[in-house]
C-alpha atoms as a PDB file:
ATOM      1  CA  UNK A   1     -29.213  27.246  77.592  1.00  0.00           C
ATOM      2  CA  UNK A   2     -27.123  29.525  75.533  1.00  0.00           C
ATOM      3  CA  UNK A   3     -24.550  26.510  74.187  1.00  0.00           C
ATOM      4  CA  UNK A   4     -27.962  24.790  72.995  1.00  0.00           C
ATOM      5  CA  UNK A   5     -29.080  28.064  71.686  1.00  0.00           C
ATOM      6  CA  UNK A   6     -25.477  27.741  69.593  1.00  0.00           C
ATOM      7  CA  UNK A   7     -26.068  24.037  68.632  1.00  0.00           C
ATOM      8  CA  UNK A   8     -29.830  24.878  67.466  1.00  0.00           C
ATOM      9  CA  UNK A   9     -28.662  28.013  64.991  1.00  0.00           C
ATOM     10  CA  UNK A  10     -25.329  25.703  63.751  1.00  0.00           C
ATOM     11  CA  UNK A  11     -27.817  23.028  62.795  1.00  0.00           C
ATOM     12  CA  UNK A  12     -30.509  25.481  61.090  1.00  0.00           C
ATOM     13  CA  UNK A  13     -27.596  26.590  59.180  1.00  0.00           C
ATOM     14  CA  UNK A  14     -26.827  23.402  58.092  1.00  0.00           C
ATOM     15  CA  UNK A  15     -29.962  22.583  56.927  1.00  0.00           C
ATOM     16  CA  UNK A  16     -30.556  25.954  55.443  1.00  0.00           C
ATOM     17  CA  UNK A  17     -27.205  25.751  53.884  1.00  0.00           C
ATOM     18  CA  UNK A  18     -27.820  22.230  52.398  1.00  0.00           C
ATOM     19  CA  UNK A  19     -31.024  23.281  50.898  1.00  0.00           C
ATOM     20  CA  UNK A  20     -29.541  25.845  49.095  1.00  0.00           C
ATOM     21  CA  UNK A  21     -27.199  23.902  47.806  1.00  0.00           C
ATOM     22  CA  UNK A  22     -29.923  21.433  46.537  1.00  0.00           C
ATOM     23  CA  UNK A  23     -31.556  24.138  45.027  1.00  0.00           C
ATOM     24  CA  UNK A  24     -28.783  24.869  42.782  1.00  0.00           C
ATOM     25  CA  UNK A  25     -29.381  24.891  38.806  1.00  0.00           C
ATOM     26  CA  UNK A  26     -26.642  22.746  36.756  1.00  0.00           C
ATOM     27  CA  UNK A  27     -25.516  25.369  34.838  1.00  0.00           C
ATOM     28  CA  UNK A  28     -24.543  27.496  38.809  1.00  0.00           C
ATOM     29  CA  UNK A  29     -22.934  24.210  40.100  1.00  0.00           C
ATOM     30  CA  UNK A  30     -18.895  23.160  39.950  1.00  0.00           C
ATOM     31  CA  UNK A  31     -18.767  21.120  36.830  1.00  0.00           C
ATOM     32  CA  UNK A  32     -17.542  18.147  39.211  1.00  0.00           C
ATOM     33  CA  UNK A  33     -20.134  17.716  40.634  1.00  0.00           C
ATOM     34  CA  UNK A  34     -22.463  17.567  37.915  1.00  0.00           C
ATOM     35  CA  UNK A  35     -24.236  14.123  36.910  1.00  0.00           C
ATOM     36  CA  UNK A  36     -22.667  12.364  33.676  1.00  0.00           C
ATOM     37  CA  UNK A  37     -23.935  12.329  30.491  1.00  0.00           C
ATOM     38  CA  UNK A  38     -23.358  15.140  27.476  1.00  0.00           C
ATOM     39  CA  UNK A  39     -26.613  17.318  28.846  1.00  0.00           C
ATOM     40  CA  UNK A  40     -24.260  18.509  31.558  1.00  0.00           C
ATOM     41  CA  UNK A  41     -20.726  18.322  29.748  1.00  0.00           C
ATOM     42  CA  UNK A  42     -22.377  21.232  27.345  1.00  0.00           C
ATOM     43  CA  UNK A  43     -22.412  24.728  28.828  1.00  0.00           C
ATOM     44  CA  UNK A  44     -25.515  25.772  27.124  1.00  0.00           C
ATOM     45  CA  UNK A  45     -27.467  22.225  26.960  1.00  0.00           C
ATOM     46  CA  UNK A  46     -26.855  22.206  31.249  1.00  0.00           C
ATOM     47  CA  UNK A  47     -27.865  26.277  31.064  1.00  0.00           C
ATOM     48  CA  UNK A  48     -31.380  24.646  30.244  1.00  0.00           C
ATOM     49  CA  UNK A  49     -31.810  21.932  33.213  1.00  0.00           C
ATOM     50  CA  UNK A  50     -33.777  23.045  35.852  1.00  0.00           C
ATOM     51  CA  UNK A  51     -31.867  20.405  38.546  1.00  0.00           C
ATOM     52  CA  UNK A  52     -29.465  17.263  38.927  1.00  0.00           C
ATOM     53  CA  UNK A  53     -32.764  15.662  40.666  1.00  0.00           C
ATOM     54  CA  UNK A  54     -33.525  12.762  37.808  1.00  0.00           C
ATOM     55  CA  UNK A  55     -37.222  12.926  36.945  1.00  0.00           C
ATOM     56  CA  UNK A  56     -37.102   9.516  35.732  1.00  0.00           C
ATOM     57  CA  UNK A  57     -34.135   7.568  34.835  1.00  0.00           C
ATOM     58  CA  UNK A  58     -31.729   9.285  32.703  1.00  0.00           C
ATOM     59  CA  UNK A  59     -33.829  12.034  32.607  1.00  0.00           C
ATOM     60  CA  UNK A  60     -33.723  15.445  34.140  1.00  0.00           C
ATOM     61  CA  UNK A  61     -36.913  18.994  34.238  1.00  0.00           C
ATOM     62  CA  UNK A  62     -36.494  21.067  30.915  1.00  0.00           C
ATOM     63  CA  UNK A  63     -38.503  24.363  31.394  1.00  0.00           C
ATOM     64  CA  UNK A  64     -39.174  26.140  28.058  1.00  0.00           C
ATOM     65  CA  UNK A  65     -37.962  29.788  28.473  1.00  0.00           C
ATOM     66  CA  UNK A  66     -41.059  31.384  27.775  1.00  0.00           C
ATOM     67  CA  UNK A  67     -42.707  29.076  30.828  1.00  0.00           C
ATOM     68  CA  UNK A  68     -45.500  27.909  28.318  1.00  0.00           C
ATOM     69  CA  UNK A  69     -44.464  24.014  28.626  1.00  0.00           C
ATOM     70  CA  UNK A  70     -42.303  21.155  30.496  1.00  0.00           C
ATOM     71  CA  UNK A  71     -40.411  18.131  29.496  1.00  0.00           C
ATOM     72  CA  UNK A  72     -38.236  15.645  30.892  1.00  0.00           C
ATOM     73  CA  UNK A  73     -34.714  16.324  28.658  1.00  0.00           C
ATOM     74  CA  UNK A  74     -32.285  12.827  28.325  1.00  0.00           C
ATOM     75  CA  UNK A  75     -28.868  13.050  30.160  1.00  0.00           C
ATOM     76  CA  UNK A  76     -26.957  12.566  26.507  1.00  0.00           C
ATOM     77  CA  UNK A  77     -29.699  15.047  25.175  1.00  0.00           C
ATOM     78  CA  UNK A  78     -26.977  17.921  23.358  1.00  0.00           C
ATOM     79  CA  UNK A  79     -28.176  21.367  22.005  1.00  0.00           C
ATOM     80  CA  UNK A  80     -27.147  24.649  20.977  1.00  0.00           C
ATOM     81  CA  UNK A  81     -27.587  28.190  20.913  1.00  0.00           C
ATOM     82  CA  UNK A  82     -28.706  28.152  16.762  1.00  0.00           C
ATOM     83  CA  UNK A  83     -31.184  25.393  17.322  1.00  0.00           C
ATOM     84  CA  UNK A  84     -32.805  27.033  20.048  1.00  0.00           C
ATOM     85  CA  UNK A  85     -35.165  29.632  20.197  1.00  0.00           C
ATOM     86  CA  UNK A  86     -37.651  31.346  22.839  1.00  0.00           C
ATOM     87  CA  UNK A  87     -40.115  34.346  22.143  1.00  0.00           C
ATOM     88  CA  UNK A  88     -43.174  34.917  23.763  1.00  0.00           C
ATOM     89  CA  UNK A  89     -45.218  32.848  21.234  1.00  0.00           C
ATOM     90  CA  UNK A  90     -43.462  30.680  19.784  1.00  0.00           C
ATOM     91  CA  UNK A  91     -40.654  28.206  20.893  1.00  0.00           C
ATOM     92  CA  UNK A  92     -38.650  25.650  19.151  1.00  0.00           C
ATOM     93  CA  UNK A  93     -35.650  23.314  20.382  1.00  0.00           C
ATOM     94  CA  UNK A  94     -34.086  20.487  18.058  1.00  0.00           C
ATOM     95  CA  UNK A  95     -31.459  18.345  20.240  1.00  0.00           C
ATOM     96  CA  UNK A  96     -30.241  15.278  19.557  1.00  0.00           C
ATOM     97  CA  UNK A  97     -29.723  12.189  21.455  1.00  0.00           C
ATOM     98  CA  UNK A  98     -26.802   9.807  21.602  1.00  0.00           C
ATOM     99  CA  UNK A  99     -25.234   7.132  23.723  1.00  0.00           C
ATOM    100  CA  UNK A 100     -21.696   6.176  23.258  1.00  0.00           C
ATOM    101  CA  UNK A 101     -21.757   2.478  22.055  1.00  0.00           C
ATOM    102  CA  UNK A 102     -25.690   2.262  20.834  1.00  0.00           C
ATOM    103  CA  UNK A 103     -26.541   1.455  17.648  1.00  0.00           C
ATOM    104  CA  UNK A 104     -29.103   3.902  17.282  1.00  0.00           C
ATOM    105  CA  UNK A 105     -29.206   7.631  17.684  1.00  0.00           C
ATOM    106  CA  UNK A 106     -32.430  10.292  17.931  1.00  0.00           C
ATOM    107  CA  UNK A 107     -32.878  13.611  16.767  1.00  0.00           C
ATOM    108  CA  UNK A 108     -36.182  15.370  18.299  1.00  0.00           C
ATOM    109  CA  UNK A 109     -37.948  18.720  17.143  1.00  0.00           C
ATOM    110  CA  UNK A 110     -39.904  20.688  19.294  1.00  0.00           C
ATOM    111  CA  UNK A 111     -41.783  23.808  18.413  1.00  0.00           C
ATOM    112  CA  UNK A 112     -44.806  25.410  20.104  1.00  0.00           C
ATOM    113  CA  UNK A 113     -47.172  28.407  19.019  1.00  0.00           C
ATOM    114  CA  UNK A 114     -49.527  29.546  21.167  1.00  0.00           C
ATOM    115  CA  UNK A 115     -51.879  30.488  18.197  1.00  0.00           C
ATOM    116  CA  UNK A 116     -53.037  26.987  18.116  1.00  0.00           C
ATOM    117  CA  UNK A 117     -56.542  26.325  19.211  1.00  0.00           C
ATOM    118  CA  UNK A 118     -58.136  23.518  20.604  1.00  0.00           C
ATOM    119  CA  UNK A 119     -61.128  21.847  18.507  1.00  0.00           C
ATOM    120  CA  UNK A 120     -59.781  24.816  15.674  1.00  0.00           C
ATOM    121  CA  UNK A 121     -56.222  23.409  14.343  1.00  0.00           C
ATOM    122  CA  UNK A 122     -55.853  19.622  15.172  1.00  0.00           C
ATOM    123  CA  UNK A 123     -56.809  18.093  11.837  1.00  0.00           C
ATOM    124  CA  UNK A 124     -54.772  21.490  10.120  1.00  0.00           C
ATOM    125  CA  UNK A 125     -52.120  20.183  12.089  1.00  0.00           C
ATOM    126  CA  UNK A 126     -52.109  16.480  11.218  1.00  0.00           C
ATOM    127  CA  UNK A 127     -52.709  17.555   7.459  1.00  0.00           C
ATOM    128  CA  UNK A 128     -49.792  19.571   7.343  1.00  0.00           C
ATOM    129  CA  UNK A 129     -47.635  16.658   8.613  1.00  0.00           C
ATOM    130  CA  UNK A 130     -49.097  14.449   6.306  1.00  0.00           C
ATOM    131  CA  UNK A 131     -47.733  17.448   3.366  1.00  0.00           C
ATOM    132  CA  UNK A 132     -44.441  17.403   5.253  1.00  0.00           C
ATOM    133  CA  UNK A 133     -43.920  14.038   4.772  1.00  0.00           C
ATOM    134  CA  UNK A 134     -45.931  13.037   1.382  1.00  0.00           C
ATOM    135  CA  UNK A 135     -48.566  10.093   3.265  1.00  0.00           C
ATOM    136  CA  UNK A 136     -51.190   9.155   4.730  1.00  0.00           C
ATOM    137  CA  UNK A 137     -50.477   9.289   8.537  1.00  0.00           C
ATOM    138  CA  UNK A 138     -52.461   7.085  11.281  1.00  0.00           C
ATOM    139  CA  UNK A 139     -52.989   8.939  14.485  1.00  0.00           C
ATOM    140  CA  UNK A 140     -53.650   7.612  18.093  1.00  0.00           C
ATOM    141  CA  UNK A 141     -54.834   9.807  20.448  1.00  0.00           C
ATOM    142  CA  UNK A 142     -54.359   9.814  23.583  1.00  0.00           C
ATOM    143  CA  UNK A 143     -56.570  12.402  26.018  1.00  0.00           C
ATOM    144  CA  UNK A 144     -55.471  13.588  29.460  1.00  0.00           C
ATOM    145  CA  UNK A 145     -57.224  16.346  31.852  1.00  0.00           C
ATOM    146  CA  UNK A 146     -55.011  19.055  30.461  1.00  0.00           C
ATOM    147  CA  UNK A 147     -53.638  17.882  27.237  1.00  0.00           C
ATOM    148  CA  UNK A 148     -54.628  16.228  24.198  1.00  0.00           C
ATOM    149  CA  UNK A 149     -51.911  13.664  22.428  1.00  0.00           C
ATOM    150  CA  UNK A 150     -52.164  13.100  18.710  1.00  0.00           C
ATOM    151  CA  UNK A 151     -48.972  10.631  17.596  1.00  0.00           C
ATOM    152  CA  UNK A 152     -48.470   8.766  14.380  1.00  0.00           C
ATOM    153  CA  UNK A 153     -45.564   6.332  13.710  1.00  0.00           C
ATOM    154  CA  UNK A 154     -43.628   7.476  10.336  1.00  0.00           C
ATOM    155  CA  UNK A 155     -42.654   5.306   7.286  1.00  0.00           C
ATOM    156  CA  UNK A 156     -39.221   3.367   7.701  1.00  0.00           C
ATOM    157  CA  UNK A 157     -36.788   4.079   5.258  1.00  0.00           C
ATOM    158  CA  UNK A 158     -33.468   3.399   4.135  1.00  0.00           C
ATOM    159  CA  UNK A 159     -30.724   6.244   4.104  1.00  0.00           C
ATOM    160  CA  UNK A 160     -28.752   4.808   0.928  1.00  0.00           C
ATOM    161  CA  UNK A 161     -25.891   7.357   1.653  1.00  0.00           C
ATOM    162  CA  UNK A 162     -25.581   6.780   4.924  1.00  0.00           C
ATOM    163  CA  UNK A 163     -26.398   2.851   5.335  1.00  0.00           C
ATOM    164  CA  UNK A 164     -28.783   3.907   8.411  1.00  0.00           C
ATOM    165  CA  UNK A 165     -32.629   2.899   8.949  1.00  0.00           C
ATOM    166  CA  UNK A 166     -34.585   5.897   9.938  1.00  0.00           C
ATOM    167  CA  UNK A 167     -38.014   5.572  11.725  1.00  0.00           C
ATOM    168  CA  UNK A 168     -39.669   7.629  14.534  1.00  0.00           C
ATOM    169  CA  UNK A 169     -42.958   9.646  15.339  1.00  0.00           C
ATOM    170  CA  UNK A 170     -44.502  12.834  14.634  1.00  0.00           C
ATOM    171  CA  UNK A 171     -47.225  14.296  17.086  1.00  0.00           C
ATOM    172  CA  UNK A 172     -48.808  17.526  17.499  1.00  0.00           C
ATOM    173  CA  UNK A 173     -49.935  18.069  21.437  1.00  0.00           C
ATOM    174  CA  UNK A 174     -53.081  20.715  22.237  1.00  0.00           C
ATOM    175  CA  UNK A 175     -53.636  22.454  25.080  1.00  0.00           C
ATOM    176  CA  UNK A 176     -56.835  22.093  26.297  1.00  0.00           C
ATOM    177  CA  UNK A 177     -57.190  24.861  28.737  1.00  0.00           C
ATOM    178  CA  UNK A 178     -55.904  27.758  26.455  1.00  0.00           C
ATOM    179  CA  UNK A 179     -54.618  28.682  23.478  1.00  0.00           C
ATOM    180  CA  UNK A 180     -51.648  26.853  22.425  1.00  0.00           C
ATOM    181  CA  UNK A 181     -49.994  23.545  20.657  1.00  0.00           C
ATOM    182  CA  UNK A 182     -46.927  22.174  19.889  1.00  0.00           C
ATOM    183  CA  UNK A 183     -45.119  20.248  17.103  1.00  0.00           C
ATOM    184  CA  UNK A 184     -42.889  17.233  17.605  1.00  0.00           C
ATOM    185  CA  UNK A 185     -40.745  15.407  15.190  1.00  0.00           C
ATOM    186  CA  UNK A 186     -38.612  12.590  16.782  1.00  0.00           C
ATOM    187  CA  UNK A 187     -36.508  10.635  14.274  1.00  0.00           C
ATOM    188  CA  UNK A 188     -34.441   7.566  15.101  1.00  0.00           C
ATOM    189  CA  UNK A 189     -31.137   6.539  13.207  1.00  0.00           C
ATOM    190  CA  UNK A 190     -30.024   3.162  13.186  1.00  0.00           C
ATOM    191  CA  UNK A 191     -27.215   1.320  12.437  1.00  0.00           C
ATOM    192  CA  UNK A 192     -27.978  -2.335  13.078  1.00  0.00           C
ATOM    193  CA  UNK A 193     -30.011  -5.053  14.342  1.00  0.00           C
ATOM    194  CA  UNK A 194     -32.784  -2.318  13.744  1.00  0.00           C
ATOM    195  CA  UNK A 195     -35.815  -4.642  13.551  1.00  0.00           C
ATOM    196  CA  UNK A 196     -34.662  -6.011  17.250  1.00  0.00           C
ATOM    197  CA  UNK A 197     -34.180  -2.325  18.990  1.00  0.00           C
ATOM    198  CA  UNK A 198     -37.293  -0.612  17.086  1.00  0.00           C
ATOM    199  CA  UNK A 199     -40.500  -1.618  18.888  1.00  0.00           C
ATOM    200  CA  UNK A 200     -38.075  -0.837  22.080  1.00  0.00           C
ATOM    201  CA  UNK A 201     -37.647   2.892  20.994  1.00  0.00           C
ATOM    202  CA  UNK A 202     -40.924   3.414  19.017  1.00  0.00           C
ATOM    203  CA  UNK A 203     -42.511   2.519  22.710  1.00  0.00           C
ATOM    204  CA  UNK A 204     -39.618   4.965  24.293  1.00  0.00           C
ATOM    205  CA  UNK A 205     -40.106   7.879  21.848  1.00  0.00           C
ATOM    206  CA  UNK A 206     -43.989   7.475  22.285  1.00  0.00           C
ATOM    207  CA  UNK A 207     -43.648   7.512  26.668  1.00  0.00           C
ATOM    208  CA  UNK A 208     -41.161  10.476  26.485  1.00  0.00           C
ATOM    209  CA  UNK A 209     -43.475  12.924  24.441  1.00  0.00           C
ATOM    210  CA  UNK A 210     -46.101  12.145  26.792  1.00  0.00           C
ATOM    211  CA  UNK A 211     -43.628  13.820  29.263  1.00  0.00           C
ATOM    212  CA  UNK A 212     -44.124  16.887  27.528  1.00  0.00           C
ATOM    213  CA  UNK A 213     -46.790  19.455  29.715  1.00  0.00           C
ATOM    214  CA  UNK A 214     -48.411  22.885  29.402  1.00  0.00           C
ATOM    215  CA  UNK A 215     -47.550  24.996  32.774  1.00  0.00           C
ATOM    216  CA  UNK A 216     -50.324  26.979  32.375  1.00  0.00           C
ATOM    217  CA  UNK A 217     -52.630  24.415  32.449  1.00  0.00           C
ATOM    218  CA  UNK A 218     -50.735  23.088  36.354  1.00  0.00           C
ATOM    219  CA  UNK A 219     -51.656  26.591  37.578  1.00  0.00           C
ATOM    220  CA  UNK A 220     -54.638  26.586  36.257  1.00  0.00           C
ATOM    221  CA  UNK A 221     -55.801  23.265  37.697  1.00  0.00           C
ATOM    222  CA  UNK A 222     -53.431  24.257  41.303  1.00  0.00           C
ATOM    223  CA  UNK A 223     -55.882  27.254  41.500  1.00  0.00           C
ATOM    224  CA  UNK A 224     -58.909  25.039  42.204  1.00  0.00           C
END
């Protein structure tokens, strides 16, 4: 009785002991044995992953620091400390994306205010991309239970200085449970065969900021 007594605690520390480990954020973890890709090679990019646990395919949990929002953040997603900020209402991240030996490169801009208002700022919102940018922009929404999606594919143009085609999306996403919205910008760079890779990462760009989530609005709806 007593030896299985032994065998019974060994094991529950074994399991206890794995969880843990599990548990573990990037940033607490020996750098070894860290997933690839530059998210985790930067100190403070991997100080910003909440796990090694892929949420989809080359893509690990961002929290924001003020816990207003979610995202999934790419594993060659790189940031710093001067393009990030947190404060209790307002929150804005620019990181770029990159894979060694792709023609093509992003840069994404995220900000989020909580002044924004639902049925009160979306078309203030849209307009002041539209100023941003100097056109007419073309908006599809998309609506889900907690979140309404408004994202508009931006004019192609050629970077004469540095031989790239830029393209991408703007969208500006309301919560609709509370106060609060946020701002993305995602630009793409490419290099070459652009017209054969940008449908691909138009439709890429488009599925990622759909990743993009209001927390309050989970415990809201986990309350019912």
């Amino acid at each position: 009785m007593k030896k299985t007594s032994i065998i019974l605690c060994t094991l529950a520390l074994f399991i206890l002991g794995g969880c843990q480990e599990k548990s573990q954020k990037p940033s607490e973890m020996d750098p070894k044995d860290l997933p690839e890709g530059r998210a985790f090679e930067d100190e403070f990019t991997r100080s910003l992953i909440q796990s090694t646990e892929e949420v989809s395919p080359g893509y690990y949990p961002f929290v924001a620091k003020n816990e207003t929002y979610k995202m999934n953040f790419p594993e060659d997603g790189l940031t710093n400390m001067l393009d990030y900020t947190s404060e209790h209402d307002f929150e804005s991240i620019i990181f770029t994306d990159y894979e060694e030996g792709k023609s093509f490169s992003a840069m994404v801009d995220v900000k989020y205010y909580n002044s924004y208002k639902p049925n009160t700022d979306i078309d203030r919102r849209k307009k002041s991309f539209e100023e941003h940018l100097g056109y007419s922009l073309q908006f599809e929404e998309i609506s889900t239970k907690d979140e309404t999606y408004y994202i508009a594919p931006t004019q192609e143009k050629y970077g004469e200085e540095s031989g790239l085609t830029i393209f991408g999306l703007v969208a500006y996403i309301q919560n609709e449970n509370d106060i609060g919205g946020i701002d993305v910008i995602y630009t793409i760079y490419c290099e070459e065969d652009c017209e054969q890779v940008k449908e691909e990462e138009l439709n890429k760009a488009e599925d990622w900021i759909q990743t993009i989530h209001f927390l309050n609005d989970e415990t809201a709806g986990d309350d019912e």
